[in-house]
Protein backbone atom coordinates (compact mmCIF):
# COMPACT_ATOMS: atom_id res chain seq x y z
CA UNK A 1 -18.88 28.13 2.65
CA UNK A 2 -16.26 29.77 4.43
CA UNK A 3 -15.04 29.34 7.88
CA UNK A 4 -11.39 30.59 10.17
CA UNK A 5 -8.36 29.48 9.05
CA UNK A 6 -8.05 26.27 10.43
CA UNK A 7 -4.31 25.87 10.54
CA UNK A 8 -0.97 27.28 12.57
CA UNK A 9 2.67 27.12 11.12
CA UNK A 10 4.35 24.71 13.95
CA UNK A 11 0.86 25.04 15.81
CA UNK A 12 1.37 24.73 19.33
CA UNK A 13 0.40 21.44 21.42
CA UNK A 14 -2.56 23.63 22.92
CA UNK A 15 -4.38 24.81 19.97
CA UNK A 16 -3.77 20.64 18.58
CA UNK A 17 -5.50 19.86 22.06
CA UNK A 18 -8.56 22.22 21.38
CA UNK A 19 -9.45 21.31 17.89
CA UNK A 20 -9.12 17.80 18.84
CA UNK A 21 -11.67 18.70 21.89
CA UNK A 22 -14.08 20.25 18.87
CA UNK A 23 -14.10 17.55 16.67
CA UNK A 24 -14.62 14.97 19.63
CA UNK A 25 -18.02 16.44 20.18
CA UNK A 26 -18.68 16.86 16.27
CA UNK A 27 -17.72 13.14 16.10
CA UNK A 28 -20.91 12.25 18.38
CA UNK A 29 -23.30 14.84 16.38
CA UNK A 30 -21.94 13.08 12.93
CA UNK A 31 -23.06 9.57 13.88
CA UNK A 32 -26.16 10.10 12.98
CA UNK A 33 -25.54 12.30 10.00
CA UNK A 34 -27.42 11.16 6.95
CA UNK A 35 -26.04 10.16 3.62
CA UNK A 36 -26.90 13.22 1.80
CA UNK A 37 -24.99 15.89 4.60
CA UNK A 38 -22.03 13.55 3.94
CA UNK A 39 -22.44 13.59 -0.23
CA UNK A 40 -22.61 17.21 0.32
CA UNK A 41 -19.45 17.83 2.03
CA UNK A 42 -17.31 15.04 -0.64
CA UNK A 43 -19.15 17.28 -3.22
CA UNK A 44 -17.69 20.45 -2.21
CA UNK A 45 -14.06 19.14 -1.65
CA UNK A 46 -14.88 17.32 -5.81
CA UNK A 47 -15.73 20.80 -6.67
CA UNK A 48 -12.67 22.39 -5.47
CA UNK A 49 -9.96 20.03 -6.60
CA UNK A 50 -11.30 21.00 -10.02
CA UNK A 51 -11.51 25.22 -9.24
CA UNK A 52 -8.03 24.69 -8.03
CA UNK A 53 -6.67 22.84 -10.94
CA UNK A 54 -4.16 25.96 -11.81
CA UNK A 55 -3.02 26.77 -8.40
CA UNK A 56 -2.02 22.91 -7.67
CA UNK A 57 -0.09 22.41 -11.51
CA UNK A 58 2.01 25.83 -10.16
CA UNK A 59 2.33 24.23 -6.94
CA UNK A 60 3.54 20.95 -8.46
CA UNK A 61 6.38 22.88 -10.31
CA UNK A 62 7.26 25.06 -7.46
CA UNK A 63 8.04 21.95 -5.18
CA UNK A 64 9.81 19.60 -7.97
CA UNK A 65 9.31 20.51 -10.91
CA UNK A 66 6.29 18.60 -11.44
CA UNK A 67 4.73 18.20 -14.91
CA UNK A 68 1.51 19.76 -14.92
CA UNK A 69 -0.23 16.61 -16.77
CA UNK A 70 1.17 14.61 -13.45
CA UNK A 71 -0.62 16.76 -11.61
CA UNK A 72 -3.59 16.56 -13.36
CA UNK A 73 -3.76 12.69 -13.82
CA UNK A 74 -2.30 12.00 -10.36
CA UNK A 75 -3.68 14.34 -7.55
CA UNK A 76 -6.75 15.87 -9.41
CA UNK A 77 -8.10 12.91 -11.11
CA UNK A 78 -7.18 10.57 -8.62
CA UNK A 79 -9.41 12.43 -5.61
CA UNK A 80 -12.14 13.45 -7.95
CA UNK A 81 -12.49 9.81 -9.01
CA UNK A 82 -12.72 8.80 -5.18
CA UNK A 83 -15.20 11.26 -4.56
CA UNK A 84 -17.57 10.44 -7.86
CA UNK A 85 -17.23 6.41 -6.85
CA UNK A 86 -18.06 8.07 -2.90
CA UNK A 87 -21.11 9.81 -4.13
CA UNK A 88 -22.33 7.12 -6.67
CA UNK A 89 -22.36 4.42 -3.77
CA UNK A 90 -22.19 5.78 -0.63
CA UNK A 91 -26.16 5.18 -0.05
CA UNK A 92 -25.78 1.57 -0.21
CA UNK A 93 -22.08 1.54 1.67
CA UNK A 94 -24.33 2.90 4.87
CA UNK A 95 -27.41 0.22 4.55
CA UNK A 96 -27.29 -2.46 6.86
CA UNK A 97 -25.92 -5.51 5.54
CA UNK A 98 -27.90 -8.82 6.53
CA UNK A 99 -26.07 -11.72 7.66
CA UNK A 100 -27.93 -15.27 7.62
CA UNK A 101 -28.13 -17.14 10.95
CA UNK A 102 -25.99 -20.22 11.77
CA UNK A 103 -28.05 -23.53 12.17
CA UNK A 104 -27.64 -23.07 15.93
CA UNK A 105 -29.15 -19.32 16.04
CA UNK A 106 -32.22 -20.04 13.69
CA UNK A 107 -34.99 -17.76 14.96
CA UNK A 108 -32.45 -14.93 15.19
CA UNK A 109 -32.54 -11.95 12.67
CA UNK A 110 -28.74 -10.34 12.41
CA UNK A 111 -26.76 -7.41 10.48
CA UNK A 112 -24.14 -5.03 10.35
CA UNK A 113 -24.02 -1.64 10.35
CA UNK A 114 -20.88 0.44 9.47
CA UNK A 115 -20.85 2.95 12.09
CA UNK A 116 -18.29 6.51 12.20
CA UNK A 117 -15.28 5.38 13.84
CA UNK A 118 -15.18 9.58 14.99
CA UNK A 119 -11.88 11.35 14.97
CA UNK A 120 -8.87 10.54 13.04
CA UNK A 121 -6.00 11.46 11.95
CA UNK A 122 -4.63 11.60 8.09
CA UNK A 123 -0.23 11.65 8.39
CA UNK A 124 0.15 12.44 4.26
CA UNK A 125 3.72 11.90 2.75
CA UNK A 126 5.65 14.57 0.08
CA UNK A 127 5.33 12.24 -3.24
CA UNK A 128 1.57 12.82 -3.69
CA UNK A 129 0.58 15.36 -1.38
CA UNK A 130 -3.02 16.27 -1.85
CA UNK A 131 -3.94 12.66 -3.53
CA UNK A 132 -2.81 11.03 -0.21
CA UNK A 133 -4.25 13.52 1.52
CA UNK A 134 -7.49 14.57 0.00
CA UNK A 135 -8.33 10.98 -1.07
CA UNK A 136 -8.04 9.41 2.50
CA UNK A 137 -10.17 12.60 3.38
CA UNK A 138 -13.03 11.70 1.21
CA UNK A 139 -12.74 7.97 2.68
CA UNK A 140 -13.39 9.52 6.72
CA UNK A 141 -16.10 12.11 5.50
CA UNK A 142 -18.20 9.36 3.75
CA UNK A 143 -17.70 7.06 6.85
CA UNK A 144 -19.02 10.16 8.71
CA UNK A 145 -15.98 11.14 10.76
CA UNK A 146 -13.92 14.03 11.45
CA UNK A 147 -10.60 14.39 10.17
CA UNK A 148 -6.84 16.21 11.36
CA UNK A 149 -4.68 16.58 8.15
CA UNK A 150 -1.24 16.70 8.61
CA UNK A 151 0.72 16.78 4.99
CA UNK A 152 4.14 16.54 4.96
CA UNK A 153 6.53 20.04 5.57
CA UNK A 154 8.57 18.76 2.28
CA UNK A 155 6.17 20.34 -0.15
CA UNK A 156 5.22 23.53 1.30
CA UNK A 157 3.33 25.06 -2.23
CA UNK A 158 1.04 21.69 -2.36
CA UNK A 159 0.62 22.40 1.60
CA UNK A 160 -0.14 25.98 1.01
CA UNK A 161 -2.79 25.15 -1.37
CA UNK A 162 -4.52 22.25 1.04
CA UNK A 163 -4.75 24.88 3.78
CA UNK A 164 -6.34 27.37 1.83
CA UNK A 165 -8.75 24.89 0.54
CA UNK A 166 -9.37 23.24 3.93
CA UNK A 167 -10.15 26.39 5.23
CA UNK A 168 -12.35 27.78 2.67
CA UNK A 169 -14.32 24.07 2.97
CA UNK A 170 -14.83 23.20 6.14
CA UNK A 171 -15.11 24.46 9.95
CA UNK A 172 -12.29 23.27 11.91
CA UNK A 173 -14.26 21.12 14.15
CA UNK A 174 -15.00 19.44 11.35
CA UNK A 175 -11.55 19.01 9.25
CA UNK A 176 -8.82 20.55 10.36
CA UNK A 177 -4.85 21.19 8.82
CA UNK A 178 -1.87 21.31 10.99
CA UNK A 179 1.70 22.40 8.79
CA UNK A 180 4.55 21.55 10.66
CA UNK A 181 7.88 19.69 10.82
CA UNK A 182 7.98 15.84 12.26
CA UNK A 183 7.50 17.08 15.41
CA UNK A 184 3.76 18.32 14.92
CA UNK A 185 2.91 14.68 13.99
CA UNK A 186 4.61 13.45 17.00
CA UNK A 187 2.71 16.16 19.01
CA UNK A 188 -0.76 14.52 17.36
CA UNK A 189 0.03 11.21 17.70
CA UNK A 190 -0.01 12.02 21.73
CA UNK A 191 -3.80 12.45 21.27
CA UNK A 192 -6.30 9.31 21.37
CA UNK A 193 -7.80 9.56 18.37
CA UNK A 194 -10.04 6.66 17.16
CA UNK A 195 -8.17 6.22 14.08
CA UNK A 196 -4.94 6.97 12.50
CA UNK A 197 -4.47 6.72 8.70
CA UNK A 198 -0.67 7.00 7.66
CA UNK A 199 1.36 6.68 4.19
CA UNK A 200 5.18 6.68 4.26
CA UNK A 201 8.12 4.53 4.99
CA UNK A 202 7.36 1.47 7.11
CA UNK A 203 10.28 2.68 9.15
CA UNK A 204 8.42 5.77 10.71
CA UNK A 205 4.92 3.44 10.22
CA UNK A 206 6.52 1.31 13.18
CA UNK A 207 6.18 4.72 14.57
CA UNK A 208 3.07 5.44 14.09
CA UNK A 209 1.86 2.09 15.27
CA UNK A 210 4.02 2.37 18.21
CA UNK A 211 2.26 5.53 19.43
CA UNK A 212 -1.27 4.01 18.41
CA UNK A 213 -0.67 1.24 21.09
CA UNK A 214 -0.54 3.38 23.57
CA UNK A 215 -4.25 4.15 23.33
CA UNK A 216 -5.48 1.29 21.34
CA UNK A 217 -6.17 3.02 18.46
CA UNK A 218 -6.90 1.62 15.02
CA UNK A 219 -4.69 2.40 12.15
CA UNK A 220 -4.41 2.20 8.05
CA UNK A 221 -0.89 1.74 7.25
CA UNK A 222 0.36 2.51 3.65
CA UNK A 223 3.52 2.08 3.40
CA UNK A 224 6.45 0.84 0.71
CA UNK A 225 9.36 -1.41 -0.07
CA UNK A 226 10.98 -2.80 -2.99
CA UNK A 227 8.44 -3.49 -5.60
CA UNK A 228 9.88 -5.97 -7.92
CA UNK A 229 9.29 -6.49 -11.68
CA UNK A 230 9.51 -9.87 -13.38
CA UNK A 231 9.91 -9.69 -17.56
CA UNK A 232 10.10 -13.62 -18.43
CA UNK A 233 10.84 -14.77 -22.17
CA UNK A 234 7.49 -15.09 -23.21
CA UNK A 235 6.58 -11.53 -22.84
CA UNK A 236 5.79 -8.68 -25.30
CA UNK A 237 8.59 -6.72 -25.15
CA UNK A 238 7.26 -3.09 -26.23
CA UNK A 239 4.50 -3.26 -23.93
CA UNK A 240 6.68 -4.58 -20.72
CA UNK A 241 9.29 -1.61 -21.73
CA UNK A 242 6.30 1.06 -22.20
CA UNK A 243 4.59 -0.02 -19.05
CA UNK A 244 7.90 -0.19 -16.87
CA UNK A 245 9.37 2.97 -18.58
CA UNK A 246 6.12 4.71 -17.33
CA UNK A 247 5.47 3.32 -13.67
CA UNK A 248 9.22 3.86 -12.97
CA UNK A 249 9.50 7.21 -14.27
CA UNK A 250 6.31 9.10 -13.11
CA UNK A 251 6.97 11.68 -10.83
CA UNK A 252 10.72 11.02 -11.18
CA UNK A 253 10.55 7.59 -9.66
CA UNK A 254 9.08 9.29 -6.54
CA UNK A 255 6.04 6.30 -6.15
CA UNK A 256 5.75 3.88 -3.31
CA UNK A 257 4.43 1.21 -5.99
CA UNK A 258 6.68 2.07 -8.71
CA UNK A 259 9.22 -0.85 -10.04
CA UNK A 260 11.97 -0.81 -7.70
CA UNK A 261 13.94 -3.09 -9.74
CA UNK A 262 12.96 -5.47 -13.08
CA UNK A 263 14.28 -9.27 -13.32
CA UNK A 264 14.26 -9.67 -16.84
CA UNK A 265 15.31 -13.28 -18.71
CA UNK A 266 18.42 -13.61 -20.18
CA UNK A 267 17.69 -14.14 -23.38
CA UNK A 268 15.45 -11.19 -23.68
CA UNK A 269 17.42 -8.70 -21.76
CA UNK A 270 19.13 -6.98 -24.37
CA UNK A 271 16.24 -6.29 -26.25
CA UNK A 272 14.25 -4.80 -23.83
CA UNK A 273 17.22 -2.29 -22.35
CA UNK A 274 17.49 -1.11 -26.03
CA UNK A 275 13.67 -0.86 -26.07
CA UNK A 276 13.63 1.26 -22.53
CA UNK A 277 16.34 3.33 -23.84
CA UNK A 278 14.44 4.68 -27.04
CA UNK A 279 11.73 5.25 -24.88
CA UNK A 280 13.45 7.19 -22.59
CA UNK A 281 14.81 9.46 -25.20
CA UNK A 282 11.70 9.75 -27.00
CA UNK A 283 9.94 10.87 -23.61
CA UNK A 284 12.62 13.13 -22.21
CA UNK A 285 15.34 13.80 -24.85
CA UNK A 286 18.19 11.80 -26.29
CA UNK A 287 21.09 13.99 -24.00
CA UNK A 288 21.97 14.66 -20.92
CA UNK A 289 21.00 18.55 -21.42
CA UNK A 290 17.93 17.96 -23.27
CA UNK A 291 16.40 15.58 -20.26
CA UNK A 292 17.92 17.92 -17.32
CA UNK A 293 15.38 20.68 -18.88
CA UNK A 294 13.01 18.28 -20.18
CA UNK A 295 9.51 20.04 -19.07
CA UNK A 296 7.59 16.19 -18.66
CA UNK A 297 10.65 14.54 -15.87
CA UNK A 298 10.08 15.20 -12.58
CA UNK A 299 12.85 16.88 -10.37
CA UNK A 300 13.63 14.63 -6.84
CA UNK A 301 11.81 17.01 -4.01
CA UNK A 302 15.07 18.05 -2.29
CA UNK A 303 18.88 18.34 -1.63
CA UNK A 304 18.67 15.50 0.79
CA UNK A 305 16.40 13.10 -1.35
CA UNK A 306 19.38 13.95 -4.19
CA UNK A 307 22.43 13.12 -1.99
CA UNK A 308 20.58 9.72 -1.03
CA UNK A 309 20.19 9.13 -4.97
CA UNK A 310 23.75 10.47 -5.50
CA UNK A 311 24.85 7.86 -2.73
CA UNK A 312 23.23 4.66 -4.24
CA UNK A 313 24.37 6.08 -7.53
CA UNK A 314 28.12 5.89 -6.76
CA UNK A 315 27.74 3.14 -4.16
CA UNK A 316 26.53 0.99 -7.48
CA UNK A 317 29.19 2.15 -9.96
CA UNK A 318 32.00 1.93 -7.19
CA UNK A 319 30.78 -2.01 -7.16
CA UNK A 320 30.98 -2.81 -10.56
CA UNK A 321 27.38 -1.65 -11.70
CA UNK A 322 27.39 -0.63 -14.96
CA UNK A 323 24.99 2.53 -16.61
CA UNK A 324 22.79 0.93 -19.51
CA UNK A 325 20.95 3.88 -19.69
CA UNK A 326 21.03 7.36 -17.87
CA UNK A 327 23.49 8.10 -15.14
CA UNK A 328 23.96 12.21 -14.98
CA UNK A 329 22.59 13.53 -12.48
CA UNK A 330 23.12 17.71 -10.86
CA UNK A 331 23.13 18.55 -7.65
CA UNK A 332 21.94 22.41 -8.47
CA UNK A 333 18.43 21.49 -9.43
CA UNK A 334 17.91 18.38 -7.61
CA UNK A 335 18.06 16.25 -11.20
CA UNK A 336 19.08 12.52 -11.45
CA UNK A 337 18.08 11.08 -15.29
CA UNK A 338 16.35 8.16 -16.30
CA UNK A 339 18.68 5.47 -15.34
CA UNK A 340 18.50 1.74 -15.78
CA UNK A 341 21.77 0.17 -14.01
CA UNK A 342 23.35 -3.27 -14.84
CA UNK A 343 25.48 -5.93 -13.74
CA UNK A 344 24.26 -5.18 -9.97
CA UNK A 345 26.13 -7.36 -7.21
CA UNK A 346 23.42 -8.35 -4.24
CA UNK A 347 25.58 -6.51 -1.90
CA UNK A 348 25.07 -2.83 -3.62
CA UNK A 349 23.15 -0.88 -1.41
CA UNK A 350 20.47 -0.14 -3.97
CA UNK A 351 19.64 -3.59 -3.91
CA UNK A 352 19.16 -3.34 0.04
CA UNK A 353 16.93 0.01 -0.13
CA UNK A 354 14.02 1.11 -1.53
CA UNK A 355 14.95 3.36 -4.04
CA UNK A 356 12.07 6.37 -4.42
CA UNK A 357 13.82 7.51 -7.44
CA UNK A 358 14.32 7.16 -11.49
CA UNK A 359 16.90 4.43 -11.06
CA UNK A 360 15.54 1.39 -12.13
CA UNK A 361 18.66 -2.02 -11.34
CA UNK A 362 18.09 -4.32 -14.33
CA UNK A 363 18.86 -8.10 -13.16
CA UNK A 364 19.19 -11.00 -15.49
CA UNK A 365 18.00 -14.51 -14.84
CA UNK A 366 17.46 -18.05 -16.23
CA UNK A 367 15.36 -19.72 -13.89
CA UNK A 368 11.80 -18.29 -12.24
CA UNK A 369 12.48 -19.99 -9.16
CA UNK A 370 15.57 -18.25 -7.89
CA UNK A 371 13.38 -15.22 -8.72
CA UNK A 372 10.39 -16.32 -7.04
CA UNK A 373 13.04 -17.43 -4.03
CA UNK A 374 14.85 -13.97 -4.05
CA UNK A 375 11.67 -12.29 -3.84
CA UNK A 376 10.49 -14.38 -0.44
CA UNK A 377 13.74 -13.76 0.65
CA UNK A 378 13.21 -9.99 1.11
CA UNK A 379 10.18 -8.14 3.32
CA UNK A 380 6.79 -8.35 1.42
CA UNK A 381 6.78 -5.21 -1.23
CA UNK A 382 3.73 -3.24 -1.71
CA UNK A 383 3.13 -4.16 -5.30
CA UNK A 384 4.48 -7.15 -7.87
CA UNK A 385 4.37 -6.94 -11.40
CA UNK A 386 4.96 -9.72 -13.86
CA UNK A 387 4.81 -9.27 -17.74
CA UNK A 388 4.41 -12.77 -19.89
CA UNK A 389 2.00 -14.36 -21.96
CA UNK A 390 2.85 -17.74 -20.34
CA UNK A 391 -0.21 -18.25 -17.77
CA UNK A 392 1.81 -21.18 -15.83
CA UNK A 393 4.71 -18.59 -15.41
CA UNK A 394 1.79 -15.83 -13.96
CA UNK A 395 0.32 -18.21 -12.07
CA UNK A 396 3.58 -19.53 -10.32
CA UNK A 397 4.45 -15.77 -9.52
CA UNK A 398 0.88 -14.90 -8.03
CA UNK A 399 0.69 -18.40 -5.79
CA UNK A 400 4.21 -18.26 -4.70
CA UNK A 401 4.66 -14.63 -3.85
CA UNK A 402 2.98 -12.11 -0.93
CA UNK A 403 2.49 -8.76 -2.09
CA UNK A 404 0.13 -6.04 -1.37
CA UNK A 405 -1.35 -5.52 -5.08
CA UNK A 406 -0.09 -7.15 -8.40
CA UNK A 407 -0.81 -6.37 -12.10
CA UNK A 408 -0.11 -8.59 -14.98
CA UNK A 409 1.41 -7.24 -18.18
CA UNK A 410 0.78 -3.37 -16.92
CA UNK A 411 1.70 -1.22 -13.96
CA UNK A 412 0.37 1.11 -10.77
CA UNK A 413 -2.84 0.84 -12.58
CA UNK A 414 -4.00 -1.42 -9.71
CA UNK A 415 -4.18 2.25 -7.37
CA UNK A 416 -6.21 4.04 -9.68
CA UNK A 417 -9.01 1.16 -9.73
CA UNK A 418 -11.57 2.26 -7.42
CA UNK A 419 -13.21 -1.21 -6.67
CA UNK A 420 -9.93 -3.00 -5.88
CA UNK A 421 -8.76 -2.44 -2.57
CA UNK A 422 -5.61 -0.82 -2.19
CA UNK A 423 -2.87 -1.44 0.44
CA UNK A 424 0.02 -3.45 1.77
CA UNK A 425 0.63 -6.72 3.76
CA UNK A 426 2.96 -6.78 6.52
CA UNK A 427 6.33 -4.74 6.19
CA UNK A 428 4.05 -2.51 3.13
CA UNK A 429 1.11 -1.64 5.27
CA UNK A 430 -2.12 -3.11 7.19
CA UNK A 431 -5.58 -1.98 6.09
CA UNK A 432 -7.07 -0.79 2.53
CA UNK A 433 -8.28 2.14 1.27
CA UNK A 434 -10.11 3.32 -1.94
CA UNK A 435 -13.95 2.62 -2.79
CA UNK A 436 -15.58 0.60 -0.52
CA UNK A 437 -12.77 -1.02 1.35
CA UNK A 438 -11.68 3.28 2.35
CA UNK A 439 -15.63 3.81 3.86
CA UNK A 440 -14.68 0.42 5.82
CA UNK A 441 -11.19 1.58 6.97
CA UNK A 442 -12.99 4.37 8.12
CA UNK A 443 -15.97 2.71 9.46
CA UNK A 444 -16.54 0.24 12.93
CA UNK A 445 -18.51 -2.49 11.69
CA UNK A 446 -20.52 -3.72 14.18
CA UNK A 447 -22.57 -6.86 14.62
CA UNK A 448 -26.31 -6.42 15.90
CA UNK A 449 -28.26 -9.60 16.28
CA UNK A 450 -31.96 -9.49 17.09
CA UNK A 451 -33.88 -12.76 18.77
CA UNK A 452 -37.48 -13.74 18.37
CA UNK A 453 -37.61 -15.75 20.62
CA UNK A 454 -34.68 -16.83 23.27
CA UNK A 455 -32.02 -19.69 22.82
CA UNK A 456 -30.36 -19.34 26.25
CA UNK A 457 -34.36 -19.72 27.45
CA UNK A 458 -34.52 -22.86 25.60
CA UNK A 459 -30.92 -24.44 26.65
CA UNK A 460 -30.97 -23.21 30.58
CA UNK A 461 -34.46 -22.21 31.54
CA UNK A 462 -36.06 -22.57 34.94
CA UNK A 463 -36.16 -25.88 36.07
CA UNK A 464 -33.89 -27.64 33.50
CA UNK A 465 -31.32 -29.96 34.96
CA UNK A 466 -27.92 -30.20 34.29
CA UNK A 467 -28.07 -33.64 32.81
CA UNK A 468 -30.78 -32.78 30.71
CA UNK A 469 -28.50 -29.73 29.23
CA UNK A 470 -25.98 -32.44 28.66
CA UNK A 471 -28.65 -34.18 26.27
CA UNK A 472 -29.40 -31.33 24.62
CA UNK A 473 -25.77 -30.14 23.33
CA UNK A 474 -24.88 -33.59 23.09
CA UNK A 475 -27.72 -34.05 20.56
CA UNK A 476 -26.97 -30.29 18.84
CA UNK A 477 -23.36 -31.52 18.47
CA UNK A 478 -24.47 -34.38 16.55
CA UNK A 479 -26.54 -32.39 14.39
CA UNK A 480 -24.50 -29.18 13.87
């Protein structure tokens, strides 16, 4: 299928206007669109994430020097597993869901129905482009919606490759693409759509949510913060080093649930630091050269991003942080290495920031509590992990911590399960996505209750006194 290009560099606030006016009507025709005419439409976008496997791997390495197995595993596999779980269950997402009656609405028959919320709008960030893009996208076409994309200006190949592929797809009053810089997405958050679905920073999710308000619209927040890692005594060393080694280093470090920074006990801290560091080496080279070219490390996405990460960097040392592991970094090519940083004080600004790099703080401790009390102390992060084989210590992190996901002894493995839902609570988002709990992001469910015959009849018909009304509740009260 083929339709017009769908999508205008800096697209002015008129042509945003008239698509939106296209896919309002579309929005009414696709609430009663069928399971099967939304199956086929996740089936084509399946079918082209795979066709365009090449195109995105050069796009990847174009934007930051993204390893093409990233790419893969991350944006390709990540969307076409949304769209298989989609098309496996979307039948039964869209049946009618009976709910039982409560003792004082026997002789009622009730349900819910997940209905098309209609149009909405899909803010992507840089880190994962077409994953938090494309997989949000296959969430609103299975709830039967229509869907603006706007994906962020910071990775223009990945962007150039959505377009071309949202365009090719889909008529634009259907799904639409708008590239642009910030001031695009301010342009569409002016319009009322029904729902907005957003992933970056919870400082421009305030935002977001700020220019919701203003017509009541809905919104999915995913957003971030400073993911902590506990390592306690008990655990097994080479699989908490493997497991943080890889969910900090992915895609450079660039991960809204990768560790932010790892509380490891005292007596185990050595160990595991000289653990990381082989790993490193093995993974990316054992010099500074040989990791700066290292095909499989991701570069940081731009000159900005890389003065931040310079500036936390030398903030850190310039406090008395000391480099366990890592450390060189080069302005020229955007590269920071693999760096684990020790000795923090609480007052380095890379203990007050979310990093969104490969610089991973190390912090010893002796006592799980002043963990557990340090991690209350800051906003709630979007993901916890905690590696032990002592169940008491596991269970005292889960019950006395708030986080948006958690895994035990393994990390960001919680975002690729498609029956957990995925998302944040409070400063790290509101709402889920993924599987069943995306189609309900997406979705209005709506109570219907059906009567066979009528309570208010029964409790206030013609002729009934007030006293006798009186009776009656008092009597149901008992009962109930």
């Amino acid at each position: 299928m083929t339709a017009a290009v769908s999508v205008l560099h800096q697209a002015p606030v008129a042509r945003m206007r008239e698509v939106f006016e296209k896919q309002r009507h579309t929005a009414l025709r696709l609430r009663t669109s069928t399971a099967a005419q939304r199956k086929e439409k996740i089936r084509r976008l399946r079918d082209a994430m795979i066709k365009n496997m090449d195109a995105l791997r050069e796009a990847g390495w174009q934007d930051f020097r993204r390893p093409p197995a990233e790419v893969d595993l991350e944006e390709v596999l990540a969307v076409t597993l949304e769209a298989n779980d989609a098309l496996r269950n979307l039948k039964g997402w869209m049946k009618p869901q009976r709910v039982f009656p409560t003792p004082l609405l026997l002789g009622t028959r009730s349900y819910t129905r997940c209905e098309p919320r209609g149009t909405c709008l899909i803010i992507s960030p840089w880190n994962y482009p077409v994953n938090l893009t494309f997989g949000p996208l296959v969430s609103a076409l299975a709830a039967g919606n229509t869907a603006v994309l706007k994906p962020s200006e910071m990775t223009p190949h990945f962007s150039a490759v959505m377009v071309r592929m949202v365009a090719e797809l889909f008529p634009e009053d259907e799904v639409a693409i708008f590239e642009g810089e910030a001031n695009v997405s301010q342009a569409l958050l002016e319009l009322p759509f029904d729902h907005i679905f957003f992933t970056g920073s919870p400082a421009v999710g305030k935002m977001v949510m700020a220019a919701a308000a203003k017509h009541l619209t809905s919104v999915t927040l995913e957003l971030g913060g400073k993911s902590p890692t506990i390592v306690d005594e008990t655990a097994d060393l080479a699989l908490a080093a493997h497991n943080v080694m890889f969910g900090k280093f992915t895609n450079g470090g660039q991960t809204c649930i990768a560790p932010d920074h790892v509380y490891v006990h005292a007596s185990v801290k050595d160990d595991f630091v000289a653990r990381c560091k082989a790993i490193v080496e093995k993974a990316f080279g054992n010099t500074p050269d040989a990791q700066a070219q290292s095909p499989y490390m991701a570069h940081v996405v731009n000159a900005r991003h890389h003065a931040r990460l310079m500036g936390l960097l030398e903030d850190a040392r310039a406090q008395g942080a000391k480099v366990l592991v890592g450390g060189t970094v080069d302005a020229s090519t955007n590269f920071v290495a693999p760096t684990l940083l020790g000795d923090l004080p609480p007052a380095a600004r890379i203990m007050q920031e979310e990093v969104f790099g490969p610089i991973l703080p190390v912090l010893s401790y002796t006592s799980l509590e002043d963990v557990i009390g340090r991690i209350n102390a800051d906003p709630k992060p979007l993901a916890l992990y905690v590696f032990s084989r002592n169940e008491a210590n596991i269970q005292k992190v889960l019950t006395q911590t708030s986080s948006g996901g958690a895994c035990v002894n393994h990390s960001l493995m919680q975002f690729l399960h498609g029956n957990l839902p995925f998302g944040g609570v409070n400063n790290s988002g509101i709402g889920n996505s993924h599987g069943h709990a995306g189609f309900k992001a997406f979705s209005h469910e709506r109570s219907v209750l059906r009567t066979q015959f009528s309570m208010a009849a029964t409790l206030f018909g013609a002729g009934k006194a007030p006293p006798s009304i009186h009776k009656l509740i008092t009597s149901l009260l008992k009962w109930l």
